[in-house]
Protein backbone atom coordinates (compact mmCIF):
# COMPACT_ATOMS: atom_id res chain seq x y z
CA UNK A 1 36.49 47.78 50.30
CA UNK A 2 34.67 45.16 52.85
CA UNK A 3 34.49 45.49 56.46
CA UNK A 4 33.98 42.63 58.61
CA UNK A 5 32.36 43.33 61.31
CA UNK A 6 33.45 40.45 64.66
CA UNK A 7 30.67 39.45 66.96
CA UNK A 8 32.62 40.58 70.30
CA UNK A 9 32.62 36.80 72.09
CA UNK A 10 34.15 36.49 75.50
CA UNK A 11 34.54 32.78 76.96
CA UNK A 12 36.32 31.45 79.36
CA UNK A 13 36.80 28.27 77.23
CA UNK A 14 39.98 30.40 75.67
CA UNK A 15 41.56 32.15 78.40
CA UNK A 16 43.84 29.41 79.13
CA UNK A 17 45.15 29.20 75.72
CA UNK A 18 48.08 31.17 74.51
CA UNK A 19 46.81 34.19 72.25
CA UNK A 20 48.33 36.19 69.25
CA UNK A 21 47.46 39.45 68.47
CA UNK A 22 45.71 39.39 64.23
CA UNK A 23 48.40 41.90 63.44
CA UNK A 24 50.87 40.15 65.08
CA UNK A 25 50.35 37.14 63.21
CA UNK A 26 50.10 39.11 59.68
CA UNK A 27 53.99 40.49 60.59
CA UNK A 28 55.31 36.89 61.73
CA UNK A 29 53.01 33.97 60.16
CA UNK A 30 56.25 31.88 59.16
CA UNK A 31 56.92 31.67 63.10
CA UNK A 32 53.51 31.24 64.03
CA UNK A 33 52.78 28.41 61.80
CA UNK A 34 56.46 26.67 62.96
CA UNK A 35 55.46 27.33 66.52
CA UNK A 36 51.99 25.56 65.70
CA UNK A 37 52.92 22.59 63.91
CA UNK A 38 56.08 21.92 65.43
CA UNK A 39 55.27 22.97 69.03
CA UNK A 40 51.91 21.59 68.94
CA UNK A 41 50.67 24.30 70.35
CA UNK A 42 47.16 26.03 70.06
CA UNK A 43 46.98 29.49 69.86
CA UNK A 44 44.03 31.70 69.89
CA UNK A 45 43.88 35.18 67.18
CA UNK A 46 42.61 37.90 68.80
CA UNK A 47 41.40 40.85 66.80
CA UNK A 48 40.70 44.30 68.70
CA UNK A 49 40.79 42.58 71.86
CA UNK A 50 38.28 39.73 71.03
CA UNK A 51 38.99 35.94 70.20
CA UNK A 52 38.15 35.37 66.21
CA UNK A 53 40.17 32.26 65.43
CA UNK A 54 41.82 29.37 66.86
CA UNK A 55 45.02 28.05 65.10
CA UNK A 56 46.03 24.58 66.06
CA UNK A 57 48.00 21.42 64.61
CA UNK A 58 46.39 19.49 61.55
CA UNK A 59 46.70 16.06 63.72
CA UNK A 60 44.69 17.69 66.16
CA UNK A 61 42.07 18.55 64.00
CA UNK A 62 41.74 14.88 62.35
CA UNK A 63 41.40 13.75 66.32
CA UNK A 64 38.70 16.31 67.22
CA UNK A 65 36.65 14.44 63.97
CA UNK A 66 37.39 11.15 65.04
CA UNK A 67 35.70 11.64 68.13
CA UNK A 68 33.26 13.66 67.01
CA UNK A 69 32.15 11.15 64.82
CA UNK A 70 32.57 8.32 67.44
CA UNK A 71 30.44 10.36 69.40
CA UNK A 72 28.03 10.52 66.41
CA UNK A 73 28.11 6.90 66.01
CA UNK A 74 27.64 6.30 69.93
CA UNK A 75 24.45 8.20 69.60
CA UNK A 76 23.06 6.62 66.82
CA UNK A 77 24.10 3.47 68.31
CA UNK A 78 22.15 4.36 71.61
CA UNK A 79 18.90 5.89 69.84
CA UNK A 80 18.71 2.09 67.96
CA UNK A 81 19.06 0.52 71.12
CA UNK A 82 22.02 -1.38 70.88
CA UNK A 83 25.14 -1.16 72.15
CA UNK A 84 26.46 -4.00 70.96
CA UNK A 85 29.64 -2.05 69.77
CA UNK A 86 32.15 -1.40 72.02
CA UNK A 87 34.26 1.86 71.79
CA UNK A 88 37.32 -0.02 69.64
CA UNK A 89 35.09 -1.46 67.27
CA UNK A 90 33.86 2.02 66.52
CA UNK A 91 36.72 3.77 66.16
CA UNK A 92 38.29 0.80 64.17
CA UNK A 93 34.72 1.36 61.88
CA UNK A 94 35.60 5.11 62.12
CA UNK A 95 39.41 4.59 60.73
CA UNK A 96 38.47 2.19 58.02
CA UNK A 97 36.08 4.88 56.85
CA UNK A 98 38.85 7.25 57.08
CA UNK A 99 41.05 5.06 55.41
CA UNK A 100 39.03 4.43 52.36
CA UNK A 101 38.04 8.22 52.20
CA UNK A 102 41.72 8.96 51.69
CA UNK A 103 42.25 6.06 49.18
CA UNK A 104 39.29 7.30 47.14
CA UNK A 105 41.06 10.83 46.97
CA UNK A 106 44.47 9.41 46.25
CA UNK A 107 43.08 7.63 43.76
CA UNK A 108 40.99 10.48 41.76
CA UNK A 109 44.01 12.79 42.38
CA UNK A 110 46.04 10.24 40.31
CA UNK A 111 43.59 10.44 37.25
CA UNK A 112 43.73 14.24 36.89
């Protein structure tokens, strides 16, 4: 059997986050997952005391990329010396690409 071993991690980025115990979330995952993606709600797994995971909402993690990439793009856009863009024009660049990324999917999922 494998052991994982968990680099012991203590931030203060997480304390003011709601946390759930690993085992806790192994004996009541339906609830969790409700209490995510209905309640919105992030909540950080803890295992033996330290912070392993972070559970959140799906629509939370396809805003965290959007501005991660807008960021992306901002930097790019500053390193070529232009800023020619402003912020709406980038994120309407950023969810056309998104757009088109999902179409391509839909559109390969429909073949197989």
């Amino acid at each position: 059997m494998q052991t994982h071993s968990y680099i012991p991690i203590q931030t203060d980025a997480l304390k003011n986050y709601p946390s759930i115990k690993s085992s806790d979330l192994q004996r009541k995952v339906g609830q969790v997952l409700k209490r995510v993606a209905v309640g919105r709600e992030w909540l950080v797994v803890e295992r033996e005391g330290y912070p392993v995971a972070v559970m959140f909402p799906y629509p939370d993690l396809e805003q965290l990329k959007r501005e991660q990439a807008a960021q992306k793009m901002r930097v790019l856009l500053s390193t070529m010396g232009t800023n020619e863009y402003s912020e709406a024009e980038v994120d309407a660049d950023i969810a056309k690409a998104i757009s088109e990324v999902r179409h391509e999917k839909r559109q390969k999922n429909k073949k197989t």
